[in-house]
Protein backbone atom coordinates (compact mmCIF):
# COMPACT_ATOMS: atom_id res chain seq x y z
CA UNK A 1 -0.06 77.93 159.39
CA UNK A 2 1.66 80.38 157.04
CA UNK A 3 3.03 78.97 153.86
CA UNK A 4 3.88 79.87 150.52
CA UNK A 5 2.52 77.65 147.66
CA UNK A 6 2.77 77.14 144.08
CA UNK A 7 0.75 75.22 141.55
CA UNK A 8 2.69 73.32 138.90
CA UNK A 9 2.39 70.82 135.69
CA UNK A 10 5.14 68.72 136.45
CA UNK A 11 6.73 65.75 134.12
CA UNK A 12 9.15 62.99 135.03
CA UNK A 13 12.03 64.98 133.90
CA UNK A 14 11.53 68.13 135.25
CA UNK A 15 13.19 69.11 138.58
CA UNK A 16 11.47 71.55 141.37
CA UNK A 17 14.50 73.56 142.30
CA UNK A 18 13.90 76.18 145.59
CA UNK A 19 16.07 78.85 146.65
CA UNK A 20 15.64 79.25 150.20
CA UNK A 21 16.49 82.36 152.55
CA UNK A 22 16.41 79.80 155.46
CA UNK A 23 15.99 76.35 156.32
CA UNK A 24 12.19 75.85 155.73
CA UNK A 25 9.98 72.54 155.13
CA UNK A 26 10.00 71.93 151.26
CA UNK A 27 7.16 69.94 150.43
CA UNK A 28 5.32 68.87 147.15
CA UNK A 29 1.92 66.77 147.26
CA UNK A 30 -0.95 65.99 145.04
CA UNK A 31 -4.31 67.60 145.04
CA UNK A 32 -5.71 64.98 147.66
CA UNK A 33 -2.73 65.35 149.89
CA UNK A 34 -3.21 69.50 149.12
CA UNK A 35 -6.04 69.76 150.89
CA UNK A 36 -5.36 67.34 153.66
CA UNK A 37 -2.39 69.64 154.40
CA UNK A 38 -4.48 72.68 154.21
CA UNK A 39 -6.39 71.35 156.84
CA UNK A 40 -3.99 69.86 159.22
CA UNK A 41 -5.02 66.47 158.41
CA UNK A 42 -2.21 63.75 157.72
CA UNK A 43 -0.48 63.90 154.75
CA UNK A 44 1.78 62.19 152.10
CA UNK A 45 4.43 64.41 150.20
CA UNK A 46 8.04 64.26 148.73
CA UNK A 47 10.41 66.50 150.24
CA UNK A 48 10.72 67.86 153.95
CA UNK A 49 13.47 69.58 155.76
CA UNK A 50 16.19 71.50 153.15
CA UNK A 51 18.90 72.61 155.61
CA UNK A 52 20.82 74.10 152.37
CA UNK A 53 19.94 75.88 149.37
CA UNK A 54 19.15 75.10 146.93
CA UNK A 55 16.41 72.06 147.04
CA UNK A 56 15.63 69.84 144.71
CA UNK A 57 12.48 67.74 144.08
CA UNK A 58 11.79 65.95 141.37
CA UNK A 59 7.83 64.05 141.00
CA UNK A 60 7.21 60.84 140.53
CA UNK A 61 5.32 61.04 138.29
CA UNK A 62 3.74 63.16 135.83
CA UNK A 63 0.94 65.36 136.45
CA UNK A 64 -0.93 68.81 138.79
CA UNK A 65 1.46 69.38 141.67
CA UNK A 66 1.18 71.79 144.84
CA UNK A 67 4.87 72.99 146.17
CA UNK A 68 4.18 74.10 149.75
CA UNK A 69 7.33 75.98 151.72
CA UNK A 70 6.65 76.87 155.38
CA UNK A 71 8.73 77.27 158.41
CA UNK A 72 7.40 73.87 160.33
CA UNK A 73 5.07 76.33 162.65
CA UNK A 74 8.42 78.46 163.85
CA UNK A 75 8.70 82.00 163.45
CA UNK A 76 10.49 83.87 161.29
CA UNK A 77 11.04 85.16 157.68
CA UNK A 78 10.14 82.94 154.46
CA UNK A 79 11.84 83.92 151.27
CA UNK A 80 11.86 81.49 148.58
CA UNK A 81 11.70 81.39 144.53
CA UNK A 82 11.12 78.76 142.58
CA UNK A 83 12.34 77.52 138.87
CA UNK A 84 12.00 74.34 136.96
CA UNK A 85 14.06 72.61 135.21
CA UNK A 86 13.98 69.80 133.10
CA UNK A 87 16.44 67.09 133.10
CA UNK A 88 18.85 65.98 130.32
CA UNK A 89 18.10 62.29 128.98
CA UNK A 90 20.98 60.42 128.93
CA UNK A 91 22.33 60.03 125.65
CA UNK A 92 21.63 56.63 123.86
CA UNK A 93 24.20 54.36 122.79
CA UNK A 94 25.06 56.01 119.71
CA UNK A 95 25.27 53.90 116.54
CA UNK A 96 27.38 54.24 113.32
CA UNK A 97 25.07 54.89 110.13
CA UNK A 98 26.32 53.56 107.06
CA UNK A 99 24.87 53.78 103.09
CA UNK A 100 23.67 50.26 101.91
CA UNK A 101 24.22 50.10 98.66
């Protein structure tokens, strides 16, 4: 199976974003699930079919990621870029300061 794949150091906050030419399978697994993809073997990932573009994954948690985009075994063209982006936090409550004399 063709596919196009990128490595990434992912947080909480940060948000996989794909541009897509084309409907395509979005997918993003660990290492373990990696190389049980790369061998046809069942897998576990977040993601799946992004009919529109762009997509948006975001981990679950932090650590070594694999983004895999392929055409679900179809023919065609696969364009795609990729760009992270990390999420705002929600501002806190914000509190009045005042000088204590």
């Amino acid at each position: 199976m063709q596919y196009i794949h990128y490595a990434l150091d992912l947080g909480t906050r940060d948000v996989v974003q794909v541009e897509l030419g084309t409907q395509a399978y979005v997918r993003l697994v660990d290492q373990e699930n990696y190389e049980a993809y790369r061998a046809g073997e069942n897998y576990r990932y977040y993601g799946g079919l992004a009919e529109r573009s762009p997509a948006n994954i975001k981990p679950p948690y932090q650590g070594h990621w694999h983004l895999c985009i392929d055409l679900g075994g179809k023919d065609g063209d696969l364009n795609a870029s990729v760009h992270i982006i990390q999420e705002v936090a929600p501002e806190s409550n914000k509190r009045g300061r005042r000088k204590v004399k």
